[in-house]
N, C-alpha and C. Protein backbone atom coordinates (compact mmCIF):
# COMPACT_ATOMS: atom_id res chain seq x y z
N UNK A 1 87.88 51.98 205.68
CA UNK A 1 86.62 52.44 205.12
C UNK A 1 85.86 51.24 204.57
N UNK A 2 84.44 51.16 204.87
CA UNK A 2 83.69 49.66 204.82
C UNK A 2 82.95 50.61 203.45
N UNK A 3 83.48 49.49 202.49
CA UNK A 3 83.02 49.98 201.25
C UNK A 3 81.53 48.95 200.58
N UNK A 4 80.10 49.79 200.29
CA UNK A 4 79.48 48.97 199.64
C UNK A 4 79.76 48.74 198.12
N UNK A 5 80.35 47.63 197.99
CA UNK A 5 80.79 47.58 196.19
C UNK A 5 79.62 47.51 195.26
N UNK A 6 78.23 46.98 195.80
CA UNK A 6 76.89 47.07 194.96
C UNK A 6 76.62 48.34 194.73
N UNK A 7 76.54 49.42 195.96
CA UNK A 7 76.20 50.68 195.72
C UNK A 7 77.11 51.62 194.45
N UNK A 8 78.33 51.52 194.96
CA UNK A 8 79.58 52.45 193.88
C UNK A 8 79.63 51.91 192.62
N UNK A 9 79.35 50.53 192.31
CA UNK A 9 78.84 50.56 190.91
C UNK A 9 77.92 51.06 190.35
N UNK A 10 76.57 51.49 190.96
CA UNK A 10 75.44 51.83 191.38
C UNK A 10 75.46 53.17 190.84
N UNK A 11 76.29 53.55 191.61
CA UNK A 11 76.24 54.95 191.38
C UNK A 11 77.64 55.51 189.92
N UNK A 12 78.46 54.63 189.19
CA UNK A 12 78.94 54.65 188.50
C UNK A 12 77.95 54.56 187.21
N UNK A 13 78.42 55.98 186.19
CA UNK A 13 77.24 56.05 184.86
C UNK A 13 77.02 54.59 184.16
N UNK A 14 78.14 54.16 184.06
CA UNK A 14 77.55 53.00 183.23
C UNK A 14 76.86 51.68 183.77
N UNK A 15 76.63 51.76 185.21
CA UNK A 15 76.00 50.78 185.75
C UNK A 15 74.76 51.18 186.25
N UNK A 16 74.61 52.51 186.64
CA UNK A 16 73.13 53.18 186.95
C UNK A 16 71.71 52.65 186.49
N UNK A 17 71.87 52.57 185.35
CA UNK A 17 70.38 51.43 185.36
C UNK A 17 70.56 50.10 185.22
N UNK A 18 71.12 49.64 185.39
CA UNK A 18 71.69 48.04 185.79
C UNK A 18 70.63 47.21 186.92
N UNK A 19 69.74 45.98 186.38
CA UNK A 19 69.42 45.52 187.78
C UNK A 19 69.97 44.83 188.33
N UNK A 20 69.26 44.80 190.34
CA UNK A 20 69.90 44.03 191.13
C UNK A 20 70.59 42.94 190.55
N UNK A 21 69.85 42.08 190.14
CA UNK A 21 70.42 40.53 189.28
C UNK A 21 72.20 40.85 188.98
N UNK A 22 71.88 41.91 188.62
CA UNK A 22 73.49 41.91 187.45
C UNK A 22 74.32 42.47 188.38
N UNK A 23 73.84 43.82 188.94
CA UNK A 23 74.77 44.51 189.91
C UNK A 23 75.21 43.26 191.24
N UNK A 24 74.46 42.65 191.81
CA UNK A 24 75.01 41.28 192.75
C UNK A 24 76.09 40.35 191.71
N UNK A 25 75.75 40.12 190.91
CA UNK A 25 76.53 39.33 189.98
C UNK A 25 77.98 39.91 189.65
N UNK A 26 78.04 41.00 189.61
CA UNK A 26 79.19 41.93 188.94
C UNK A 26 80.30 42.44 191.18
N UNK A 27 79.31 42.42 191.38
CA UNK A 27 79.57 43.14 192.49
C UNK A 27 80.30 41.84 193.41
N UNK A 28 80.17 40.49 193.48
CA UNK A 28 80.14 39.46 194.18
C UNK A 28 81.69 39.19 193.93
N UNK A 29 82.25 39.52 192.69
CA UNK A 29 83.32 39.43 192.13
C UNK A 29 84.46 40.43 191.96
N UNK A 30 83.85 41.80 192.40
CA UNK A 30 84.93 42.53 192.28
C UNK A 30 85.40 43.31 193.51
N UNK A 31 86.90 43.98 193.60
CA UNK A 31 87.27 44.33 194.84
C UNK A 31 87.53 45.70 194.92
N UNK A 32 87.53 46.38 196.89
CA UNK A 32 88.17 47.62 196.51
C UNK A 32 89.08 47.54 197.03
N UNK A 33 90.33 48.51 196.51
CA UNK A 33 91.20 48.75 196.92
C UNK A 33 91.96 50.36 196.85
N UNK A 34 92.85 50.80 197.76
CA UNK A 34 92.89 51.79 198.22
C UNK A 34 93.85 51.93 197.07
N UNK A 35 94.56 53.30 196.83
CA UNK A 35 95.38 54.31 196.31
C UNK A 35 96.19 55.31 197.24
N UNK A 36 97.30 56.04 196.44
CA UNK A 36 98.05 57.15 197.47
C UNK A 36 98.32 57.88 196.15
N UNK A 37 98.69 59.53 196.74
CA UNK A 37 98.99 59.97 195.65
C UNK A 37 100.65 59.59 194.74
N UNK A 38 100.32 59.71 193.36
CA UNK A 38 101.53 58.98 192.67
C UNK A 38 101.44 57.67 192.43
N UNK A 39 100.75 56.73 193.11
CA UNK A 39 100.18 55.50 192.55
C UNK A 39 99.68 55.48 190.93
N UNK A 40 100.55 54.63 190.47
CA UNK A 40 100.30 53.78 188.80
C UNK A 40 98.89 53.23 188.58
N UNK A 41 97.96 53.64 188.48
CA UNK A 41 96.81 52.30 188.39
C UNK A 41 96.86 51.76 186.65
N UNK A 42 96.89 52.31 185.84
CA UNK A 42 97.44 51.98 184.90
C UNK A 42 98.69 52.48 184.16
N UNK A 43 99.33 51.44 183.12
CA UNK A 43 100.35 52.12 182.15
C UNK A 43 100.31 51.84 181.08
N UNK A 44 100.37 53.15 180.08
CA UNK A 44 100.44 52.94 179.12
C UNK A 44 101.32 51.82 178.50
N UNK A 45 100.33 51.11 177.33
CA UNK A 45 101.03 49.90 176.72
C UNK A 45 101.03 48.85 177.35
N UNK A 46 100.55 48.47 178.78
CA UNK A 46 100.46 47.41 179.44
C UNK A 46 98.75 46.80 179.14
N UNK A 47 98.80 45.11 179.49
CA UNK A 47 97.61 44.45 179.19
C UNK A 47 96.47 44.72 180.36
N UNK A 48 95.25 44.99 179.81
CA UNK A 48 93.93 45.16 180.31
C UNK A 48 94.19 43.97 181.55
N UNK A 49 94.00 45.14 183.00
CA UNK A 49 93.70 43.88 183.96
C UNK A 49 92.24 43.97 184.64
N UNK A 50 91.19 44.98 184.21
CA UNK A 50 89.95 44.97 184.43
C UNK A 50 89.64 46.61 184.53
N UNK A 51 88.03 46.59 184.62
CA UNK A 51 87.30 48.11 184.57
C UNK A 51 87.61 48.52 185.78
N UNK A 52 87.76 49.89 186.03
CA UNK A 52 86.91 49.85 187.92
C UNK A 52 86.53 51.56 187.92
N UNK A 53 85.67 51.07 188.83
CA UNK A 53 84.97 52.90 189.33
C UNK A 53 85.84 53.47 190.56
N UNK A 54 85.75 54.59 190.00
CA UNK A 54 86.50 55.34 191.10
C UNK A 54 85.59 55.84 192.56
N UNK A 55 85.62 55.24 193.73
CA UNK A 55 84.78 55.65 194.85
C UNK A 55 85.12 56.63 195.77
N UNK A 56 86.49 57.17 195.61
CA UNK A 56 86.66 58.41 195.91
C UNK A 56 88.32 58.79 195.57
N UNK A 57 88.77 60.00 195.63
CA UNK A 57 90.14 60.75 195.47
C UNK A 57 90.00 61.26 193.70
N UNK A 58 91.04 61.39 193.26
CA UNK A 58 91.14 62.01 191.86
C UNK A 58 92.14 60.89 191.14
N UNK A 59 91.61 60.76 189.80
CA UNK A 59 93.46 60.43 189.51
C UNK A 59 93.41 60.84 187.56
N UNK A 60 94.30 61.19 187.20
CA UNK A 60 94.80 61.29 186.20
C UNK A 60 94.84 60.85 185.19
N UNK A 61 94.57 61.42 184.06
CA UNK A 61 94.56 60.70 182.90
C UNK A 61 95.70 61.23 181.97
N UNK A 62 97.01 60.14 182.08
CA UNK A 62 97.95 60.71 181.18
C UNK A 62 98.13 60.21 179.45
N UNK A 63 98.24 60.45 178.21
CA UNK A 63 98.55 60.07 177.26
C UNK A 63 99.96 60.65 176.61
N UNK A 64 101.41 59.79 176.74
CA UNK A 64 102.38 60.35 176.86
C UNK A 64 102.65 61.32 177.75
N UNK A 65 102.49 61.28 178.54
CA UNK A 65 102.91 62.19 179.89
C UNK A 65 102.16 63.41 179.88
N UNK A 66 101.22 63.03 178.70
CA UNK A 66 100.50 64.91 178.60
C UNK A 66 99.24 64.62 179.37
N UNK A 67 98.41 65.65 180.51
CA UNK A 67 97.44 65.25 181.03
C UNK A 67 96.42 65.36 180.51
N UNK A 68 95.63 64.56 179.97
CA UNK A 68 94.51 64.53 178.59
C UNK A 68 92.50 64.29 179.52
N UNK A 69 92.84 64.25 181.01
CA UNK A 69 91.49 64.03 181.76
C UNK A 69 91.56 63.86 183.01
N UNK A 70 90.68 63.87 183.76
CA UNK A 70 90.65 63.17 185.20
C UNK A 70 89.70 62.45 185.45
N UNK A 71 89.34 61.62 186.63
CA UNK A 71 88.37 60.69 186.82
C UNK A 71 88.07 61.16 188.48
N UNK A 72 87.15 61.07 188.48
CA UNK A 72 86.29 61.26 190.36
C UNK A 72 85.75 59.88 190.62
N UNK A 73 84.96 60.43 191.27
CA UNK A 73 84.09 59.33 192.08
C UNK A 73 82.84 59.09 191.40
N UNK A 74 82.45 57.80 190.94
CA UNK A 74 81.57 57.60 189.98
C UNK A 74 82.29 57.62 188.07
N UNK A 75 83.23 57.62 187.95
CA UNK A 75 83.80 57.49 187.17
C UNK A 75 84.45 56.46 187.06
N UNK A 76 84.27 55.97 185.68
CA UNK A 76 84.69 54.53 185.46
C UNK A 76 86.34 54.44 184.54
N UNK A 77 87.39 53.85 184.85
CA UNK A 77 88.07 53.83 184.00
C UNK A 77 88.82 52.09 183.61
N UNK A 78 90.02 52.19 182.86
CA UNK A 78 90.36 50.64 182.49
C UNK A 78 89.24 49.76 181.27
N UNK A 79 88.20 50.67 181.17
CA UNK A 79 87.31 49.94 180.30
C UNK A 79 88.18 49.84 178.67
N UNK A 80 88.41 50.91 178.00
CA UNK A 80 88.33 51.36 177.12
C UNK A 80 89.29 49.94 176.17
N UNK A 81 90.95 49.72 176.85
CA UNK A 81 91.61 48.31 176.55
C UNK A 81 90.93 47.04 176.69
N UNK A 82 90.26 47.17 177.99
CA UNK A 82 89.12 45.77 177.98
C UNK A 82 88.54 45.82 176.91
N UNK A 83 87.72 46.09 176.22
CA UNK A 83 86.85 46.19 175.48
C UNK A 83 87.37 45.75 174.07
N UNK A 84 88.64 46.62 173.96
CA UNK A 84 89.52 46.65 172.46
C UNK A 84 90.39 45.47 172.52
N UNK A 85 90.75 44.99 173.48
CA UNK A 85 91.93 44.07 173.49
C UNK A 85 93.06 44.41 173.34
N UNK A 86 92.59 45.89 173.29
CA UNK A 86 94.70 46.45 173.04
C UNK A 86 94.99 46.64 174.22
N UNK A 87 96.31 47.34 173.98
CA UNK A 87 96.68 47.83 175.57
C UNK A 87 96.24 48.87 176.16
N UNK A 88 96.57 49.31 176.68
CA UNK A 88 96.28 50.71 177.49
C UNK A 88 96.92 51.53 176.61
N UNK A 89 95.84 52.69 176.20
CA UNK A 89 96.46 53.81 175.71
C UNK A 89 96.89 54.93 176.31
N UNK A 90 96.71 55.03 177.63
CA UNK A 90 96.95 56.01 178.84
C UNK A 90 97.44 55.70 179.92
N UNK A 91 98.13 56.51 180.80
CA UNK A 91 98.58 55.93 182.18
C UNK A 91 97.51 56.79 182.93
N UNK A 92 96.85 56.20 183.92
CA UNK A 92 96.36 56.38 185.01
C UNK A 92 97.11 56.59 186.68
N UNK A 93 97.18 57.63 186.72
CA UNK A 93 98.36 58.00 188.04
C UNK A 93 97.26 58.46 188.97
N UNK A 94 97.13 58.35 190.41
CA UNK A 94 96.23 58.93 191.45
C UNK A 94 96.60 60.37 191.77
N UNK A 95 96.03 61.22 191.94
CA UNK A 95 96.50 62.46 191.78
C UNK A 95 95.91 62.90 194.04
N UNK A 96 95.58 61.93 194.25
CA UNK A 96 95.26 62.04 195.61
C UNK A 96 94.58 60.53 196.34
N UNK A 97 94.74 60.89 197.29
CA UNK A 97 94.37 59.35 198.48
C UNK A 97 93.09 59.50 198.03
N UNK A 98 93.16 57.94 197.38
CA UNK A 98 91.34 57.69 197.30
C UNK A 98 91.48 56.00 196.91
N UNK A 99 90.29 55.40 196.57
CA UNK A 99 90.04 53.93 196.19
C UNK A 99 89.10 53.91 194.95
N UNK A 100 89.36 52.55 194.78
CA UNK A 100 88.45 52.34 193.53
C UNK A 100 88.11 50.79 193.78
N UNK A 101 86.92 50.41 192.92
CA UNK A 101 86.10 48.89 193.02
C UNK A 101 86.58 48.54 191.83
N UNK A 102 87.57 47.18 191.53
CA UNK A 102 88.08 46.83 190.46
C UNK A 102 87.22 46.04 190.07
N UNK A 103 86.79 45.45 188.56
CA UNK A 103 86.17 44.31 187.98
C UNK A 103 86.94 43.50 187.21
N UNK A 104 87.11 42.34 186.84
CA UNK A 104 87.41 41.58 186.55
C UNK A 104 87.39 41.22 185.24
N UNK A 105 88.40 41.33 184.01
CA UNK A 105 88.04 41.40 182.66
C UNK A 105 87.13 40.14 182.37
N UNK A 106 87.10 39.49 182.65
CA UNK A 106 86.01 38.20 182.63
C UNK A 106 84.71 38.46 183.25
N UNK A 107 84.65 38.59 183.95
CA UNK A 107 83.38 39.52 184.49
C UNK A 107 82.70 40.59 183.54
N UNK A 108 83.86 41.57 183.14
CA UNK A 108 83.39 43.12 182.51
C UNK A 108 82.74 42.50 180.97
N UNK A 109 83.66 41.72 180.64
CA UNK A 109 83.32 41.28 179.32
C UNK A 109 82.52 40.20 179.52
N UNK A 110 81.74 39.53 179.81
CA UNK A 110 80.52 38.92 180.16
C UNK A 110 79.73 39.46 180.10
N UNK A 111 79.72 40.35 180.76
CA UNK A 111 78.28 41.20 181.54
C UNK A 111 77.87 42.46 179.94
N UNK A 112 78.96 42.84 179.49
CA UNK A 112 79.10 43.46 178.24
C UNK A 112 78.14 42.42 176.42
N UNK A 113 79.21 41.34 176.57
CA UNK A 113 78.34 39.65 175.75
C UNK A 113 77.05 39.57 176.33
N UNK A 114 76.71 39.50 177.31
CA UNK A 114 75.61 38.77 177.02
C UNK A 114 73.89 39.38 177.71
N UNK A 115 74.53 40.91 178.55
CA UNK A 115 73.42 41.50 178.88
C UNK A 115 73.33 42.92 177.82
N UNK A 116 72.06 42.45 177.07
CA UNK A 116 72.34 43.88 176.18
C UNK A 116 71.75 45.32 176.89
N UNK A 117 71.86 45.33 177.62
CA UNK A 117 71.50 46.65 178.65
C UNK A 117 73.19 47.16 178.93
N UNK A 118 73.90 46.24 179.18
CA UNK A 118 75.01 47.06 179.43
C UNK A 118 75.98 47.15 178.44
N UNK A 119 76.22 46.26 177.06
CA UNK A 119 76.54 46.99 176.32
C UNK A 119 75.72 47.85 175.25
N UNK A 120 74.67 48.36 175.35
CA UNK A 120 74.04 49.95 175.32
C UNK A 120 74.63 51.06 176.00
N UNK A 121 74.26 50.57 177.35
CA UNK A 121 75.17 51.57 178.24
C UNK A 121 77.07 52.24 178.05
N UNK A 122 77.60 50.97 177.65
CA UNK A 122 79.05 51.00 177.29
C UNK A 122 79.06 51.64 175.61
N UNK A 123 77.82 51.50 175.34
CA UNK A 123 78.49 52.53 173.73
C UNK A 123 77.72 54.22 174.25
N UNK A 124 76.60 54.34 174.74
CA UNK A 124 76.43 55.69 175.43
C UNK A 124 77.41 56.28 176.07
N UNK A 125 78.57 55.76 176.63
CA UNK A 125 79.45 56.27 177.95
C UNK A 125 80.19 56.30 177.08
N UNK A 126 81.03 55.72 176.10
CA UNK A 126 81.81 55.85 174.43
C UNK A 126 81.55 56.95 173.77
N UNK A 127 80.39 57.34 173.46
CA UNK A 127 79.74 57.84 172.69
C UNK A 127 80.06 59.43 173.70
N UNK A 128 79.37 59.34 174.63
CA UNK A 128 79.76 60.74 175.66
C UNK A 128 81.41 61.42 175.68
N UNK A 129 82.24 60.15 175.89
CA UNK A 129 83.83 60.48 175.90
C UNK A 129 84.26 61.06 174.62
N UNK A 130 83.81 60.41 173.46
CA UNK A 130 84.27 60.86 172.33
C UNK A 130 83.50 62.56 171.66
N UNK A 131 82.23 63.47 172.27
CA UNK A 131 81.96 64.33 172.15
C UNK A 131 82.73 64.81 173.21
N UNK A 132 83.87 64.62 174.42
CA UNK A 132 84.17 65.14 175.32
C UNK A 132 85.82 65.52 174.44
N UNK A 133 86.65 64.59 174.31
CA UNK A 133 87.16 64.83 173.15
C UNK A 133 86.63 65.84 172.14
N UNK A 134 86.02 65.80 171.48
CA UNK A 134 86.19 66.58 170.44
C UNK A 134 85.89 68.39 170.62
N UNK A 135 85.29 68.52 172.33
CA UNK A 135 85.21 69.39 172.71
C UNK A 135 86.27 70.18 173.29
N UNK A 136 87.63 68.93 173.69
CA UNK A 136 88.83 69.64 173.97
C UNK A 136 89.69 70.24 172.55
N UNK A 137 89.52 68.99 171.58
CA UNK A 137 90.03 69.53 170.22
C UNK A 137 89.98 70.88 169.71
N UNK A 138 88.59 71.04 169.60
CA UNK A 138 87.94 72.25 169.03
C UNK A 138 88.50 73.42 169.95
N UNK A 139 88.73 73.34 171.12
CA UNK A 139 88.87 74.28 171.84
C UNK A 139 90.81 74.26 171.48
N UNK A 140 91.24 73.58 171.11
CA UNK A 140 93.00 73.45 170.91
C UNK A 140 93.28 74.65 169.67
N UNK A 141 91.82 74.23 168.75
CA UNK A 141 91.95 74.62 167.10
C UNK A 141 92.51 76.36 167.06
């Protein structure tokens, strides 16, 4: 599958209003790569190895083995440790054959420093997750 990596960032929320300039810049540097189902993309407690959007299949969002979300296509995940410097607070498992466009924590966090358009964007997409949360809470109560 001949993947455009400018476009799937493109079409990922937190890069959507992003210009050309940045999306070539971001895009020049990062890769896709495929998935199967049961594939690890992340683990909990392990070090941030970059953001990436999901360009197609499903995969999982585990916190302690409990399933706490999912991610599609146009969905961004891996940000959340980049950002914090901690580890991963979730494992990310593929829940079906699909790929994703990885970025590069040097890259993600660049583009975050020093274009303030995208970290706006990265506290809006924060800001969205954490009312998404509190909408599963409430519904637990």
């Amino acid at each position: 599958m001949a993947v455009d990596v400018k476009e799937t960032l493109r079409k990922a929320d937190l890069f959507a209003k992003l210009d050309d300039e940045l999306l070539d810049a971001l895009s020049a540097t990062s890769t896709y790569t495929r998935f199967e189902p049961g594939d690890q993309l992340t683990q909990q407690g392990a070090e941030a190895d970059g953001a990436w959007v999901v360009v197609e299949g499903e995969i999982e969002i585990l916190r302690n083995s409990v399933p706490v979300n999912s991610l599609g296509p146009g969905d961004l995940g891996g940000d959340l440790s980049l950002l914090s410097g901690q580890p991963h607070a979730v494992d990310a498992v593929a829940r079906t054959p699909g790929g994703r466009v990885m970025i590069g924590v040097d890259e993600f966090r660049a583009a975050v420093r020093h274009r303030p358009e995208v970290a706006f964007e990265v506290i809006r997409v924060l800001v969205n997750r954490i009312y998404h949360i509190q909408g599963l809470a409430d519904r637990t109560l």
